[in-house]
Protein backbone atom coordinates (compact mmCIF):
# COMPACT_ATOMS: atom_id res chain seq x y z
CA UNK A 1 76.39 153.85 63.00
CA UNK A 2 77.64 150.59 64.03
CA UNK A 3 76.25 149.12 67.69
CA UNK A 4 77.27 146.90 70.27
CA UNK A 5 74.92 144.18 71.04
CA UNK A 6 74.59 143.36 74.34
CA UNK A 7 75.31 139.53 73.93
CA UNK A 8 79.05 141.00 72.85
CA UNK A 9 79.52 142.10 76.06
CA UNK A 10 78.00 139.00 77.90
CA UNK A 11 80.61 137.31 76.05
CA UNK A 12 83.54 139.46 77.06
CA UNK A 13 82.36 138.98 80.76
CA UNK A 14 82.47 135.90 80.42
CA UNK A 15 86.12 135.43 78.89
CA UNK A 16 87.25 138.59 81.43
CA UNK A 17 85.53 136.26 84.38
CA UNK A 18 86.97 133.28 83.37
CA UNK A 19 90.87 135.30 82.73
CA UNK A 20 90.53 136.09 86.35
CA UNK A 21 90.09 132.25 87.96
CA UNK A 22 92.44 130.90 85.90
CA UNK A 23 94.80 133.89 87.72
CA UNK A 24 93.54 133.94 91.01
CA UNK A 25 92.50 130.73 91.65
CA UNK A 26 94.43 128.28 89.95
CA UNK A 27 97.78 130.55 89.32
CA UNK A 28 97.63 129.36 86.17
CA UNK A 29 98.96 131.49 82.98
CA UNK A 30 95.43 132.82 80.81
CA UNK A 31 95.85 133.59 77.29
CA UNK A 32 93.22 135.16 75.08
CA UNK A 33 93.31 134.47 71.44
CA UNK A 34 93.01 137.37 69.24
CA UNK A 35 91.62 135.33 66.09
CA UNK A 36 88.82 132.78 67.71
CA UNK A 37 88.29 129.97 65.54
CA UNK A 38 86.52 127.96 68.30
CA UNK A 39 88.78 128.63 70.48
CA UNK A 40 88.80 131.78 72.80
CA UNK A 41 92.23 131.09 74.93
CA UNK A 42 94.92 128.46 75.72
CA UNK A 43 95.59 128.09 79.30
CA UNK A 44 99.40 127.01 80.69
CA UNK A 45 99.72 124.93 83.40
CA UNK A 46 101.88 126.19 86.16
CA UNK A 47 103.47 124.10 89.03
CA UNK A 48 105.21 126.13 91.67
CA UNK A 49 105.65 129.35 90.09
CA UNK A 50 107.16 127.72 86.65
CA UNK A 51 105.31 127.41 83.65
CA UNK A 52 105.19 123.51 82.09
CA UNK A 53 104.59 123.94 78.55
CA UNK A 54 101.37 122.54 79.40
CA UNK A 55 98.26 123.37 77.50
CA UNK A 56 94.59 123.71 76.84
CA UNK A 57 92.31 124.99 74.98
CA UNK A 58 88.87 126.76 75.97
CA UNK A 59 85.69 127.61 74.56
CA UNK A 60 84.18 129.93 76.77
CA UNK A 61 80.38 130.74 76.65
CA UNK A 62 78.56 132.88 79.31
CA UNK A 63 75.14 134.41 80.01
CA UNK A 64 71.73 133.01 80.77
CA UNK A 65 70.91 130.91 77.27
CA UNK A 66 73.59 128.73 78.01
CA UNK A 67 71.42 127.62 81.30
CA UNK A 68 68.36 126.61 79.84
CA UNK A 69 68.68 122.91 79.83
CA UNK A 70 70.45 122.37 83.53
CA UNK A 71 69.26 120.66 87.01
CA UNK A 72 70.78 120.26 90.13
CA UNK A 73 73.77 118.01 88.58
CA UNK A 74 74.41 119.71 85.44
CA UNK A 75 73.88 121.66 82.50
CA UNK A 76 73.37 120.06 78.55
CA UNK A 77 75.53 122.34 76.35
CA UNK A 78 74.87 122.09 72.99
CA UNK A 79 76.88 122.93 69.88
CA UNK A 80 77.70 123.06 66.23
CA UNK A 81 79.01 120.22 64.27
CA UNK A 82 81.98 122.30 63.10
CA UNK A 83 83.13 123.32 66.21
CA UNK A 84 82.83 119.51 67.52
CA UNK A 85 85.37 118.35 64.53
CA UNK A 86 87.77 121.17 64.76
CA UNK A 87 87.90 120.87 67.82
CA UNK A 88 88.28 116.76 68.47
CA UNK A 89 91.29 116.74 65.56
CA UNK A 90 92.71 119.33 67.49
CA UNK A 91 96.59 119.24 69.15
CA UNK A 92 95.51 120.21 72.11
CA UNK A 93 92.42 118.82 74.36
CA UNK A 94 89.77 121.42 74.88
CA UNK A 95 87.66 122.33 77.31
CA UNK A 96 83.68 124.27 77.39
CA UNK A 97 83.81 126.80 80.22
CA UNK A 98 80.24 127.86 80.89
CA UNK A 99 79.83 131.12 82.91
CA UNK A 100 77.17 132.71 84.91
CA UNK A 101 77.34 135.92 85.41
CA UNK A 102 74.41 135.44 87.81
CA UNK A 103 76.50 133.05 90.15
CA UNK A 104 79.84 133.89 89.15
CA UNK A 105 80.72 130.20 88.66
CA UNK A 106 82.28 128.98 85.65
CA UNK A 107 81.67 124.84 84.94
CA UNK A 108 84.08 123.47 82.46
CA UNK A 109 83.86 120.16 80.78
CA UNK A 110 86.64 118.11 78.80
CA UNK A 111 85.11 117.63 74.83
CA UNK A 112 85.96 113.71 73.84
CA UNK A 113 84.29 111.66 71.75
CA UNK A 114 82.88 109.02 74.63
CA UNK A 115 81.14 112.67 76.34
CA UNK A 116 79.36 114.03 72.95
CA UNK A 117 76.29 112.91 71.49
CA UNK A 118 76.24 113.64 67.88
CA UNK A 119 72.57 114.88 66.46
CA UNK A 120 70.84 115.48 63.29
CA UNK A 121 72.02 119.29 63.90
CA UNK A 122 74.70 120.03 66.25
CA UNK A 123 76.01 117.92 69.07
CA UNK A 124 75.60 117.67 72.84
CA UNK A 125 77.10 117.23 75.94
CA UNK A 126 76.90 117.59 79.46
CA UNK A 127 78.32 119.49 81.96
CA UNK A 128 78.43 118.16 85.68
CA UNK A 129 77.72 121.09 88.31
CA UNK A 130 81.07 119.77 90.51
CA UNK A 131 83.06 120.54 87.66
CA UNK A 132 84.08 124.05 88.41
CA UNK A 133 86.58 126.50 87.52
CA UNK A 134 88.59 126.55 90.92
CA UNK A 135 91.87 125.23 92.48
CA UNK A 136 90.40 121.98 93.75
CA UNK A 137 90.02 120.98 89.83
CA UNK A 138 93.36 121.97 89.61
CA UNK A 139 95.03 118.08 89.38
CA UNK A 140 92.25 117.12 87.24
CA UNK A 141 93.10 119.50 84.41
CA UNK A 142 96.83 118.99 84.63
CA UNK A 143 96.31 116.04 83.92
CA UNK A 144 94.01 116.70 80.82
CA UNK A 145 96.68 119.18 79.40
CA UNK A 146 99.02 118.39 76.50
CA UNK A 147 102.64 119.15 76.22
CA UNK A 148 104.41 119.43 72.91
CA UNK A 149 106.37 116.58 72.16
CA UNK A 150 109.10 118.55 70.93
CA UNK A 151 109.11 120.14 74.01
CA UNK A 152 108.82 116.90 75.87
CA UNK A 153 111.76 115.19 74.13
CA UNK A 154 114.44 119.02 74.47
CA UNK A 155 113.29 118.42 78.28
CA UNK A 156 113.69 114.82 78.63
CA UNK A 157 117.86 115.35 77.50
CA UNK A 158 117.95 117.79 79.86
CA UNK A 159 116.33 116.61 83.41
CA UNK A 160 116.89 113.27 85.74
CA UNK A 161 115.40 110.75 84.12
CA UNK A 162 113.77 109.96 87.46
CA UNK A 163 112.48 112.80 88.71
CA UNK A 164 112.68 115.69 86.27
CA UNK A 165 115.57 117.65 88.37
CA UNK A 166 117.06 120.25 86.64
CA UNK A 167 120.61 119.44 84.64
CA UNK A 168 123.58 121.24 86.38
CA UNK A 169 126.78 120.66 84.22
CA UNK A 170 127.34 117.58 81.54
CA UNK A 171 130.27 116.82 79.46
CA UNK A 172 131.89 114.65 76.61
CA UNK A 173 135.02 113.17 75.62
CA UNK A 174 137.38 110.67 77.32
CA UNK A 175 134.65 111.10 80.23
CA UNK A 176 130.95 110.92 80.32
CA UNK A 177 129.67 113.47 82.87
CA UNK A 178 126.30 114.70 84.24
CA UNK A 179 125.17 116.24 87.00
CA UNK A 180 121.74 117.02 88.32
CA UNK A 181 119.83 118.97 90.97
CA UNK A 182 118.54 116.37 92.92
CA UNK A 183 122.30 115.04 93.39
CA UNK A 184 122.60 112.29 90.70
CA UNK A 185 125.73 112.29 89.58
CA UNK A 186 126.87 110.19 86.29
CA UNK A 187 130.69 109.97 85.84
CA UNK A 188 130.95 106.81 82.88
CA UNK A 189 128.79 105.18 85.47
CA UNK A 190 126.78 105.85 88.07
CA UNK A 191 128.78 107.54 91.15
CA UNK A 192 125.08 108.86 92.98
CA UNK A 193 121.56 107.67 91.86
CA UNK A 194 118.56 110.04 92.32
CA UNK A 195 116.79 109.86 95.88
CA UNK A 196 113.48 108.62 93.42
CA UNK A 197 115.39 106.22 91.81
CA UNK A 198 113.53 102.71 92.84
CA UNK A 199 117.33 101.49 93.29
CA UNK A 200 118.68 103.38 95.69
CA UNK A 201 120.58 101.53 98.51
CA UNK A 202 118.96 101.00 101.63
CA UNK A 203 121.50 102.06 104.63
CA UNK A 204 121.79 98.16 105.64
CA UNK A 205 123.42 97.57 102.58
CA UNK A 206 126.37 99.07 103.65
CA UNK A 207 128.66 97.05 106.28
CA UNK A 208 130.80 99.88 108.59
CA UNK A 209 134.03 98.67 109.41
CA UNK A 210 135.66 101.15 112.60
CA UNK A 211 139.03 102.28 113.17
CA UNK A 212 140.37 103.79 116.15
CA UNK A 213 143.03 106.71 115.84
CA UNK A 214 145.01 108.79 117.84
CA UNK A 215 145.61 107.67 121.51
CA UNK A 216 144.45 109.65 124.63
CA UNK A 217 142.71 112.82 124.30
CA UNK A 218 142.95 112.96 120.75
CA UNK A 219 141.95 109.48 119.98
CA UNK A 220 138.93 109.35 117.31
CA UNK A 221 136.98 107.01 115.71
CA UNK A 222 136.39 106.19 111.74
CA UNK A 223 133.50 104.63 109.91
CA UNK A 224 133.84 103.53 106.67
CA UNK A 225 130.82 102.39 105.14
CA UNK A 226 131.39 99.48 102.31
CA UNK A 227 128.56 98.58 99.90
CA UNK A 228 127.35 94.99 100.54
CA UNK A 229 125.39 95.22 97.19
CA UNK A 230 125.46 96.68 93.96
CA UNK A 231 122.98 99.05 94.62
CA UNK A 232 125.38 100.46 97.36
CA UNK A 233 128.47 100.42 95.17
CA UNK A 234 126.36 103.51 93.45
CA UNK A 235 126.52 105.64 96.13
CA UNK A 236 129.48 105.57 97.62
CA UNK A 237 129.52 106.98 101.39
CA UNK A 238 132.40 109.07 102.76
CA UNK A 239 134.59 107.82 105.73
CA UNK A 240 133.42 109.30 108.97
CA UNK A 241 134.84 110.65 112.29
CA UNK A 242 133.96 110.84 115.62
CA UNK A 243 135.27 111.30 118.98
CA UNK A 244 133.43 108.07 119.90
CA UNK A 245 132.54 104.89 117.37
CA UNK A 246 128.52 105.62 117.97
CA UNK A 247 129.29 109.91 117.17
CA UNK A 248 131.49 108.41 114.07
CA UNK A 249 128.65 105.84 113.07
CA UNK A 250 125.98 108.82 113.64
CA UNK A 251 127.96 111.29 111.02
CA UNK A 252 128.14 108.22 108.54
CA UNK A 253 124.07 107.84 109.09
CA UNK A 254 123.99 111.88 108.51
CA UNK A 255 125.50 111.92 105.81
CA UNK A 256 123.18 108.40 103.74
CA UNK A 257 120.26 110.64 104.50
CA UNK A 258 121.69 113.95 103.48
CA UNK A 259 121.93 111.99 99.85
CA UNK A 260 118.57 110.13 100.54
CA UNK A 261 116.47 113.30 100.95
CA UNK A 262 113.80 113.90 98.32
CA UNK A 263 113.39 117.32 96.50
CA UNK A 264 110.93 116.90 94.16
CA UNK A 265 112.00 119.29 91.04
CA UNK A 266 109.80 122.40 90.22
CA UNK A 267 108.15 121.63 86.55
């Protein structure tokens, strides 16, 4: 009669633990892999609700053995040579989760070659106590996580190639034509840079020139902004109207930051 040892399910706790944080605490996207080679789940970076592409790989280990070299600062993890290989020629960077069931904490550590020490058997590395598995380490893995370069370059023809804004509408022919989220427009040239563009016109750059209209009570005022530079011949600014030259100069202002504001894009 087969048995179930109890370091099985110190194991599963551990992977069931770690499942959880990655949910709850960094609203990440968890993903156990049924065939573990090394490697017990990829975790997906998410930004704002959307899912990046982003990946990483974890090796998760739990239960008191894996705490018996530690101090205040850290804990040495130690492992076999062919999981240190596999893992290092690996597409995606991968990470050593250490869990205490004890604790509940889970300390994670990114496996390069400049953090292992190579041994006569097995390897070593260590694992610093701050490193934990909770949103505050959040930026820290993003930035450790890979994203396939296929799926890098299908994005990059599809998003502002200043801020990552979503594509809207594009097409070909006679005339070249893109539009974006974040309000850059491309029509043959460009008719609206992105608000992240380094380029984009300041509002001095424009010179207003005012016209009065109308006579008595209907008399208005127009401002017509003219680009000074050629950054300001990118974005060209509407005419204006106001019942007085300042209202009429205050619409044309409204307007320059409507176009200025910064949405940064969900990724």
């Amino acid at each position: 009669m087969p048995r179930v040892s109890s370091s099985h399910h110190t194991e599963r706790l551990g992977v069931h633990a770690v499942a959880k944080k990655v949910h709850e605490d960094l609203r990440w996207i968890f993903r156990p892999q049924d065939e573990d080679f090394g490697i017990d789940a990829q975790i997906e970076v998410v930004v704002d609700y959307v899912p990046t592409g982003r990946l990483i790989g974890a090796q998760i280990k739990s239960g008191p053995s894996y705490f018996n070299e530690e101090d205040s600062n850290g804990i040495v993890f130690r492992g076999a040579l062919s999981h240190l290989d596999y893992w290092l020629q690996h597409d995606l960077p991968i990470i050593v989760i250490l869990y205490d069931p004890s604790s509940q904490i889970a300390y994670w550590q990114h496996v390069t070659p400049k953090r292992v020490t190579r041994l006569a058997e097995g390897w070593k590395m260590w694992i610093p106590r701050q490193q934990k598995l909770e949103a505050v380490q959040a930026p820290t893995l993003e930035t450790i996580a890979a994203r396939n370069e296929y799926f890098r370059a299908v994005a990059s023809e599809f998003t502002c190639p200043h801020c990552g804004a979503a594509l809207l509408e594009r097409a070909g022919g006679d005339i070249d034509y893109e539009s974006y989220a974040c309000g850059y427009l491309v029509q043959d040239t460009c008719q609206r840079p992105c608000p992240f563009d380094p380029a984009f016109p300041k509002y001095e750059e424009y010179t207003l020139e005012f016209h009065e209209c109308g006579s008595g009570p209907e008399k208005t005022w127009l401002c017509i902004p003219i680009p000074a530079t050629s950054a300001a011949k990118r974005l060209r600014l509407s005419p204006a109207t106001g019942k007085t030259k300042e209202e009429a100069e205050q619409v044309a202002r409204a307007e320059y930051a409507r176009c200025r504001t910064k949405r940064r894009p969900r990724r």
